[in-house]
PDB file of N, CA and C in Angstrom:
ATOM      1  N   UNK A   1       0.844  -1.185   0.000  1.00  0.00           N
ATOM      2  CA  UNK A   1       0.000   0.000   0.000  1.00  0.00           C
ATOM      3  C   UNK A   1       0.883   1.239   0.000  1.00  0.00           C
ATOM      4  N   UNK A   2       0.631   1.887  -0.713  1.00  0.00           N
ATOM      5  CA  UNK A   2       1.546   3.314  -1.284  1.00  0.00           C
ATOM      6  C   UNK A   2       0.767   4.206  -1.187  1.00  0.00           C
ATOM      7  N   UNK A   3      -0.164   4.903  -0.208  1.00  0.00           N
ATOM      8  CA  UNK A   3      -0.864   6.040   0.147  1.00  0.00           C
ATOM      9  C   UNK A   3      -0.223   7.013   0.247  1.00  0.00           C
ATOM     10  N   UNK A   4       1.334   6.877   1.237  1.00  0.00           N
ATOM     11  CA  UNK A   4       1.506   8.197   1.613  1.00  0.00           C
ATOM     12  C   UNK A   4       2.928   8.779   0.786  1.00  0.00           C
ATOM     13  N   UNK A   5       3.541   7.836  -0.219  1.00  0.00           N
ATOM     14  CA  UNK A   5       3.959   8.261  -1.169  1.00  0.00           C
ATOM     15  C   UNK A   5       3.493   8.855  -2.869  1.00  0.00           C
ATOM     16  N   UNK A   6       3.933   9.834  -2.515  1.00  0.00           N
ATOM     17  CA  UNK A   6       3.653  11.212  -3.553  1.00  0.00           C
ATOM     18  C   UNK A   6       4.788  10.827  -4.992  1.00  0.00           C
ATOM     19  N   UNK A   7       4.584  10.256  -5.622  1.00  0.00           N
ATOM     20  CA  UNK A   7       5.481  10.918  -7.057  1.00  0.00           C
ATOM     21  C   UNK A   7       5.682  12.264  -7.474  1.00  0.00           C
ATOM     22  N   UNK A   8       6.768  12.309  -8.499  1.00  0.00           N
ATOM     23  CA  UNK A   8       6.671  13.435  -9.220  1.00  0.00           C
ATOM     24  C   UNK A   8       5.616  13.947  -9.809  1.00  0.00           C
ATOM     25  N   UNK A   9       4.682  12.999 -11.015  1.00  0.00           N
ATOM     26  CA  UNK A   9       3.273  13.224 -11.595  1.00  0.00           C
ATOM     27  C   UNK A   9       2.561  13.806 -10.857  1.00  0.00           C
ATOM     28  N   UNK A  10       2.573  13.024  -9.408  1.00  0.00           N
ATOM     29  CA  UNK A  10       1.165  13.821  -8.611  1.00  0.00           C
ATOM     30  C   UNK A  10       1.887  15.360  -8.253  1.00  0.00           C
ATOM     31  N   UNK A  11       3.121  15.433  -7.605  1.00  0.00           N
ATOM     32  CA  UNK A  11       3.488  16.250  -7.130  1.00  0.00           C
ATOM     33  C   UNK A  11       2.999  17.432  -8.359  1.00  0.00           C
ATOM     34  N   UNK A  12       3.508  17.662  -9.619  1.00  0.00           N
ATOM     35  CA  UNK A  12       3.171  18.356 -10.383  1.00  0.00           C
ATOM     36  C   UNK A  12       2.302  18.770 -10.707  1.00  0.00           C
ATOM     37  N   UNK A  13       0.757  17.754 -10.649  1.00  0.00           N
ATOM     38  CA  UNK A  13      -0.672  17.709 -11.067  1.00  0.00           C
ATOM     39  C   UNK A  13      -1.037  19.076 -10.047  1.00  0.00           C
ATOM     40  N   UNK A  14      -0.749  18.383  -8.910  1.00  0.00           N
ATOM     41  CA  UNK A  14      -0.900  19.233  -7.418  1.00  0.00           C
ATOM     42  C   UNK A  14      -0.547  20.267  -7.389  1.00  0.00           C
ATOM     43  N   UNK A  15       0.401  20.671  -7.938  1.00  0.00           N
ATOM     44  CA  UNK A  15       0.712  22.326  -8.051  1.00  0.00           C
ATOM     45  C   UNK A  15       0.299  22.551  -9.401  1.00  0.00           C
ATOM     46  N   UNK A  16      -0.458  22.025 -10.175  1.00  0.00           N
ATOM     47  CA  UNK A  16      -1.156  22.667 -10.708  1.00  0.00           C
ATOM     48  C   UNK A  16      -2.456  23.260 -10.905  1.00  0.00           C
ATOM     49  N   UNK A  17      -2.725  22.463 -10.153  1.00  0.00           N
ATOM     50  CA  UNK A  17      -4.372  22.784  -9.811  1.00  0.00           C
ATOM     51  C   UNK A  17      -4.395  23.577  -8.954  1.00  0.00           C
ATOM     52  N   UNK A  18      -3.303  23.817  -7.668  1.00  0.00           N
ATOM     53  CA  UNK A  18      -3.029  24.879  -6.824  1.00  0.00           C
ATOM     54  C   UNK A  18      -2.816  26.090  -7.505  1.00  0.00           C
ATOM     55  N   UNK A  19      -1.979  26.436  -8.587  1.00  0.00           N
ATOM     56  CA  UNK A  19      -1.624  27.181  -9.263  1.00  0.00           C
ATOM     57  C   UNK A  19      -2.961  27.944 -10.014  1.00  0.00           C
ATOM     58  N   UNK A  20      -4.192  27.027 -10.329  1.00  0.00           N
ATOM     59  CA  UNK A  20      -4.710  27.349 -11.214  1.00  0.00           C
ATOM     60  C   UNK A  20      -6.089  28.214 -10.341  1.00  0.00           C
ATOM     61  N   UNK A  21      -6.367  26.944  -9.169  1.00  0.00           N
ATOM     62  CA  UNK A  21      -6.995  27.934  -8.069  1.00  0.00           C
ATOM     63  C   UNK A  21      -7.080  29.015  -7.374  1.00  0.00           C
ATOM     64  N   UNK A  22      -5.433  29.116  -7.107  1.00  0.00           N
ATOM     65  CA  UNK A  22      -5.184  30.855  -5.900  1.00  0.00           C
ATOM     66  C   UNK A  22      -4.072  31.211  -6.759  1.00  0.00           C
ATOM     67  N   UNK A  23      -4.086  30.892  -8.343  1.00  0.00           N
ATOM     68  CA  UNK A  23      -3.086  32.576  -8.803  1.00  0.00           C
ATOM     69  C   UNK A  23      -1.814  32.417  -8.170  1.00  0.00           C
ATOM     70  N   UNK A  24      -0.843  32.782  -9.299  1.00  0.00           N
ATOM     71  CA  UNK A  24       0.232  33.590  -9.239  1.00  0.00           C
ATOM     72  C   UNK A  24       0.937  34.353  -8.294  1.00  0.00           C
ATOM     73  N   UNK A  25       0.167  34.874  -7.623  1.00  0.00           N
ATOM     74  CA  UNK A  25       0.694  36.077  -6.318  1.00  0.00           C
ATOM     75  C   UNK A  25       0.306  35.560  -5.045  1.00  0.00           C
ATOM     76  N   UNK A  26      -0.842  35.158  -4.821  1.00  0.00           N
ATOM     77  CA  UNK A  26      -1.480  34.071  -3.864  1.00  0.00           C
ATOM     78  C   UNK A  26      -0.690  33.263  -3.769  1.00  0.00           C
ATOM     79  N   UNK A  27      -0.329  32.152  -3.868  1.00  0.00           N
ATOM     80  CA  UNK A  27       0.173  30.878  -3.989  1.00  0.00           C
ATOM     81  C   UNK A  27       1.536  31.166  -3.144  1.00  0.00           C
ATOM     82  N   UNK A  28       2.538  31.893  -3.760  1.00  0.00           N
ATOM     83  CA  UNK A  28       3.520  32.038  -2.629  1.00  0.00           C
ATOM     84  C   UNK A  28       3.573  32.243  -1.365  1.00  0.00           C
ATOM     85  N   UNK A  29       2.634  33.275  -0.896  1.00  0.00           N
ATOM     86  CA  UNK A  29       2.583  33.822   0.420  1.00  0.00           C
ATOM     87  C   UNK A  29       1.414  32.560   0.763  1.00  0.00           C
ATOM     88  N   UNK A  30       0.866  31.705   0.411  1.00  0.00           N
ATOM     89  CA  UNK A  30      -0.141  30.654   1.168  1.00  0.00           C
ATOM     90  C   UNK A  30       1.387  29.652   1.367  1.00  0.00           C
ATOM     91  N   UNK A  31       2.546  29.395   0.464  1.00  0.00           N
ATOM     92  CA  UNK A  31       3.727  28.469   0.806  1.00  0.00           C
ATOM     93  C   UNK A  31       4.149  28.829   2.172  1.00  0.00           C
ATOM     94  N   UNK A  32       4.489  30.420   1.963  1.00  0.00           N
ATOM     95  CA  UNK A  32       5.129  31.221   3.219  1.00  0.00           C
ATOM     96  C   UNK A  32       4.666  30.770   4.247  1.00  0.00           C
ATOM     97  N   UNK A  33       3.289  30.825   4.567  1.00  0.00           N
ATOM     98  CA  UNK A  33       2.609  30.645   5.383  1.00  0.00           C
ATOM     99  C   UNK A  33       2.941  29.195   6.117  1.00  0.00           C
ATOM    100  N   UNK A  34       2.852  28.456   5.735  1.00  0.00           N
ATOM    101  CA  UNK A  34       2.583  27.166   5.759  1.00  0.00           C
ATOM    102  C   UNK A  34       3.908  26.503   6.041  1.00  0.00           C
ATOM    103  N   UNK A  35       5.321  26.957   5.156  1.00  0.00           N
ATOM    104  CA  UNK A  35       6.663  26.418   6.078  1.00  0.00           C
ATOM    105  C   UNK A  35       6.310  27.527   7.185  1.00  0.00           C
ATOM    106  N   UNK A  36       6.242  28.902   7.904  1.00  0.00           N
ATOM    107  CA  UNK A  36       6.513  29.302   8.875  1.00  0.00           C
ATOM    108  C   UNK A  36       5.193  28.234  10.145  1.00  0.00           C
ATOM    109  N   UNK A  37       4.446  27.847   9.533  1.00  0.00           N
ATOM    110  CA  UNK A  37       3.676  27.079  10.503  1.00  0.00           C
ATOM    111  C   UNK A  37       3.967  25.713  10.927  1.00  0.00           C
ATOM    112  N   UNK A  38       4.779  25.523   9.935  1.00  0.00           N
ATOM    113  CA  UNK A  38       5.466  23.882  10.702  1.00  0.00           C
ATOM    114  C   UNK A  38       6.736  24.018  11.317  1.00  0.00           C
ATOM    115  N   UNK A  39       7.333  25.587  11.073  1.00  0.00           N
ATOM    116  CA  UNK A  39       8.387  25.486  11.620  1.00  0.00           C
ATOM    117  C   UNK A  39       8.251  26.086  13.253  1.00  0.00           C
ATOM    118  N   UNK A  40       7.188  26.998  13.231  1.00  0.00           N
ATOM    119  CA  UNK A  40       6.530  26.841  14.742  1.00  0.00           C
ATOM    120  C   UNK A  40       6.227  25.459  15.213  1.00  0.00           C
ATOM    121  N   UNK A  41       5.975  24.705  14.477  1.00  0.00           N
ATOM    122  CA  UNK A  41       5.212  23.130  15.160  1.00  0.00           C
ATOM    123  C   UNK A  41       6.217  22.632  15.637  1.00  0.00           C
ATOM    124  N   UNK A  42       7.838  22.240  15.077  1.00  0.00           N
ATOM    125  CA  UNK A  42       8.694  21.704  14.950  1.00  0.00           C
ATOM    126  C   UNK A  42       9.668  22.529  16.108  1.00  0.00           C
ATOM    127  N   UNK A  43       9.479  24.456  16.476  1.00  0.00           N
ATOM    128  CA  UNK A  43      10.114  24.640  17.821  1.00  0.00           C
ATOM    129  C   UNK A  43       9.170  23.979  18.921  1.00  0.00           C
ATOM    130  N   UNK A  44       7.961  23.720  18.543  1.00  0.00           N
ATOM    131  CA  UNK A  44       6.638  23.933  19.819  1.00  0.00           C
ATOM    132  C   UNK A  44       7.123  22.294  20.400  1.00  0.00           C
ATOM    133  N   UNK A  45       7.545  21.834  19.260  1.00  0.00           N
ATOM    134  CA  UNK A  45       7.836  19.900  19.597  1.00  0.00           C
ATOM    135  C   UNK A  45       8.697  20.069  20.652  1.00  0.00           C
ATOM    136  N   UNK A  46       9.928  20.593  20.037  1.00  0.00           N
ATOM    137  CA  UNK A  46      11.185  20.453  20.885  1.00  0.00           C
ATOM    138  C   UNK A  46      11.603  21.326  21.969  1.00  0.00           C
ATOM    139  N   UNK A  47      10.647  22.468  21.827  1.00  0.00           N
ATOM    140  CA  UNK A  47      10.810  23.399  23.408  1.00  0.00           C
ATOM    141  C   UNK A  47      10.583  22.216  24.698  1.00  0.00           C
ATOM    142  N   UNK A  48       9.247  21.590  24.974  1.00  0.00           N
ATOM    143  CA  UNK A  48       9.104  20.708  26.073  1.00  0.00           C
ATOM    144  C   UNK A  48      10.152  19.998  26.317  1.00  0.00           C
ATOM    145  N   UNK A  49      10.647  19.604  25.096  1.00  0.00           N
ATOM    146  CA  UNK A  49      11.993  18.491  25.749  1.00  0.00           C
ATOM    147  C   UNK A  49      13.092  19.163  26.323  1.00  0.00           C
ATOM    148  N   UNK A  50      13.684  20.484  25.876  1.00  0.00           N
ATOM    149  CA  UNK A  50      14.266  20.748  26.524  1.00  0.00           C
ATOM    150  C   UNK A  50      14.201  21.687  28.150  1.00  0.00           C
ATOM    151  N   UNK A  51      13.072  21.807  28.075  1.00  0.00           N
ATOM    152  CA  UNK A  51      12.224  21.798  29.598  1.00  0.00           C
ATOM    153  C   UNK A  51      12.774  20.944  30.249  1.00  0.00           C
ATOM    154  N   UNK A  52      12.253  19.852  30.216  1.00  0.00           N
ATOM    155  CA  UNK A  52      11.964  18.534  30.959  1.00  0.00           C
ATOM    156  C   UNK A  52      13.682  18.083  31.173  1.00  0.00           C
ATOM    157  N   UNK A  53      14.640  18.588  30.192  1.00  0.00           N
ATOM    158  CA  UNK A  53      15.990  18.476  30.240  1.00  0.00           C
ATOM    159  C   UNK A  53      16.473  18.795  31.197  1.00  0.00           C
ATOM    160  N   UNK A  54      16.155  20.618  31.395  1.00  0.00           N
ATOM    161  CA  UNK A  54      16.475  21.436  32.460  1.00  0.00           C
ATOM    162  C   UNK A  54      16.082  20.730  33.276  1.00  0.00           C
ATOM    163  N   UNK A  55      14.602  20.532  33.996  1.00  0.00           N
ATOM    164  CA  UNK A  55      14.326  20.279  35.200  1.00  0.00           C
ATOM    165  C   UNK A  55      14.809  19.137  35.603  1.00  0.00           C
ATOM    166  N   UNK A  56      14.935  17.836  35.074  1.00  0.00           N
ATOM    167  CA  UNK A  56      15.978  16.589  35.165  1.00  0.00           C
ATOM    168  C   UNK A  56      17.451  17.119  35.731  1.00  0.00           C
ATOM    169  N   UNK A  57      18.218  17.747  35.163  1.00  0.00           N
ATOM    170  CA  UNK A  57      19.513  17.935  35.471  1.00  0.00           C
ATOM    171  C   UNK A  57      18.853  18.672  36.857  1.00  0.00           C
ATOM    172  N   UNK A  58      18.199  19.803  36.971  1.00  0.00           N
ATOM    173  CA  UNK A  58      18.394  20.529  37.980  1.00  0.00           C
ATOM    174  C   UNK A  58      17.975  19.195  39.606  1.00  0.00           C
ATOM    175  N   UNK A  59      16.821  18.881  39.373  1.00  0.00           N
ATOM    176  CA  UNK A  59      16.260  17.590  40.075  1.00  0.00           C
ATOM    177  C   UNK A  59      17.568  17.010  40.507  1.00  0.00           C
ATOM    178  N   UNK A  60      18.270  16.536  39.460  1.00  0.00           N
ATOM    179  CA  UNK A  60      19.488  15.799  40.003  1.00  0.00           C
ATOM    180  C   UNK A  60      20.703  16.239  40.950  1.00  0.00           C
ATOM    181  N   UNK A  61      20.942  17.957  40.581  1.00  0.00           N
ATOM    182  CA  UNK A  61      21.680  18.946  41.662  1.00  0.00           C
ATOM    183  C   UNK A  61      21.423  18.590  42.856  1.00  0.00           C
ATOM    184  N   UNK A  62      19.392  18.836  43.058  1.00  0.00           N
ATOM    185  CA  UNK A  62      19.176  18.866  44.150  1.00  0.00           C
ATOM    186  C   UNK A  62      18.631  17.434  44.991  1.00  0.00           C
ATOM    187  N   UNK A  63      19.420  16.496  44.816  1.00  0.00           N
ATOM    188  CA  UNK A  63      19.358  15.379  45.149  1.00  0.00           C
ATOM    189  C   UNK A  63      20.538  14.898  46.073  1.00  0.00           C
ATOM    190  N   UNK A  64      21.197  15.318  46.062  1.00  0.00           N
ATOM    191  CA  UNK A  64      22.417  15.396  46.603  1.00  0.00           C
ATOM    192  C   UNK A  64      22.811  15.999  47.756  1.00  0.00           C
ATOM    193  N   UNK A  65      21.603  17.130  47.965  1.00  0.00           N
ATOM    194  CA  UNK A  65      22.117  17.863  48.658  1.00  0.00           C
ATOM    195  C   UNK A  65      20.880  17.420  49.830  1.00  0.00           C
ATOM    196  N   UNK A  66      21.201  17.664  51.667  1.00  0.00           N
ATOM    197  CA  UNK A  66      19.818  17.165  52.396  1.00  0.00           C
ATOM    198  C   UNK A  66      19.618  18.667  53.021  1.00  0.00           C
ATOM    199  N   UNK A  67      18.002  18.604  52.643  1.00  0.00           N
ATOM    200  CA  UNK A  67      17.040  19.660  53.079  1.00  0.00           C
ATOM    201  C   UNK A  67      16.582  19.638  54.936  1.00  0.00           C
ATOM    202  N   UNK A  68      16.835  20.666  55.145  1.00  0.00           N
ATOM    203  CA  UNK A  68      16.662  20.743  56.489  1.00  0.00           C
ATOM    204  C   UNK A  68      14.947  21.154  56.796  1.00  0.00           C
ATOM    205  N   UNK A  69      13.574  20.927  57.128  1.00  0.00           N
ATOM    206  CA  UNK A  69      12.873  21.892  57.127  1.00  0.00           C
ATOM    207  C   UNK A  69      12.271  22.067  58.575  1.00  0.00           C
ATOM    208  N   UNK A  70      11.999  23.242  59.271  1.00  0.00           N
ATOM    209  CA  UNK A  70      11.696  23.071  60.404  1.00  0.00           C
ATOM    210  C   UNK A  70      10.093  22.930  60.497  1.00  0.00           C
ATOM    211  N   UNK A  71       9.947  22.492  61.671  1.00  0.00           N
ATOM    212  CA  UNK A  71       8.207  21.753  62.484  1.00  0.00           C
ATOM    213  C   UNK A  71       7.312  22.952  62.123  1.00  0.00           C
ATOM    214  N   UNK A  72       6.113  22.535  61.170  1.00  0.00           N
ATOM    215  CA  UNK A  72       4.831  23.762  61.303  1.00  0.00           C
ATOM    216  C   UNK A  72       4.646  23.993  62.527  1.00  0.00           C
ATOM    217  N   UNK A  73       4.541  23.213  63.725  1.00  0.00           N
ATOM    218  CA  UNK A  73       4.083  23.953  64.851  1.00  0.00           C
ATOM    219  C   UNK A  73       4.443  24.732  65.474  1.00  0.00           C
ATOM    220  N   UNK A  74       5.942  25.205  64.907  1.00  0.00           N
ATOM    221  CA  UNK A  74       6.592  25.322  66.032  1.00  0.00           C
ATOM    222  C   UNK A  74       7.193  25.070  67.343  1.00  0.00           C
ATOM    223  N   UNK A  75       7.158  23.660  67.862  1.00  0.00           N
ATOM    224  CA  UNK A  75       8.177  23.177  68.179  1.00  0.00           C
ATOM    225  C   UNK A  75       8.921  22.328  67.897  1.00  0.00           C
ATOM    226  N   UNK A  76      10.265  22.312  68.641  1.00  0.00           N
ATOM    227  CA  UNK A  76      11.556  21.948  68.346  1.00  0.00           C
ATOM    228  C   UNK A  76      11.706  20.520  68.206  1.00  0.00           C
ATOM    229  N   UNK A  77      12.225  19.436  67.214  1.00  0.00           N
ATOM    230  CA  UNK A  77      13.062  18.283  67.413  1.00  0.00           C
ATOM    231  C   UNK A  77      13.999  18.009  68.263  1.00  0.00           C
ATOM    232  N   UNK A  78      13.898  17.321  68.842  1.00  0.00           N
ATOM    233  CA  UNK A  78      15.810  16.880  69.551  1.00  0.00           C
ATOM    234  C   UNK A  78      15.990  15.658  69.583  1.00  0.00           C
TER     235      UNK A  78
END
């Protein structure tokens, strides 16, 4: 099954009927459009990971180190 491969023929057909629909002057700025929207998709992918990067390494700093916290009630341990 070959669905999601495109040939040349189609590829061509396809911009032509695009071509023939939104014109000459249209057609570019709808391209424009459309790489700047996957190339937002493609930072939007990889921003989280490097989130989750940061907070991993940092997580790991603070693993190492022991937290002291004192009693809500206010009084003392000994």
């Amino acid at each position: 099954m070959k669905l999601l491969f495109i040939g040349t023929t189609e590829l061509l057909l396809i911009g032509g009927i695009a071509l023939l629909l939104f014109g000459g002057k249209k057609l570019p700025e709808m391209m424009r459009g459309l790489g700047q929207g996957v190339q937002s998709f493609k930072k939007g992918m990889n921003a989280p990971m490097a989130g989750q990067d940061a907070q991993n390494v940092s997580e790991t700093q603070h693993d190492g180190q022991e937290q002291q916290t004192a009693p809500q009630d206010g009084s003392e341990q000994q």
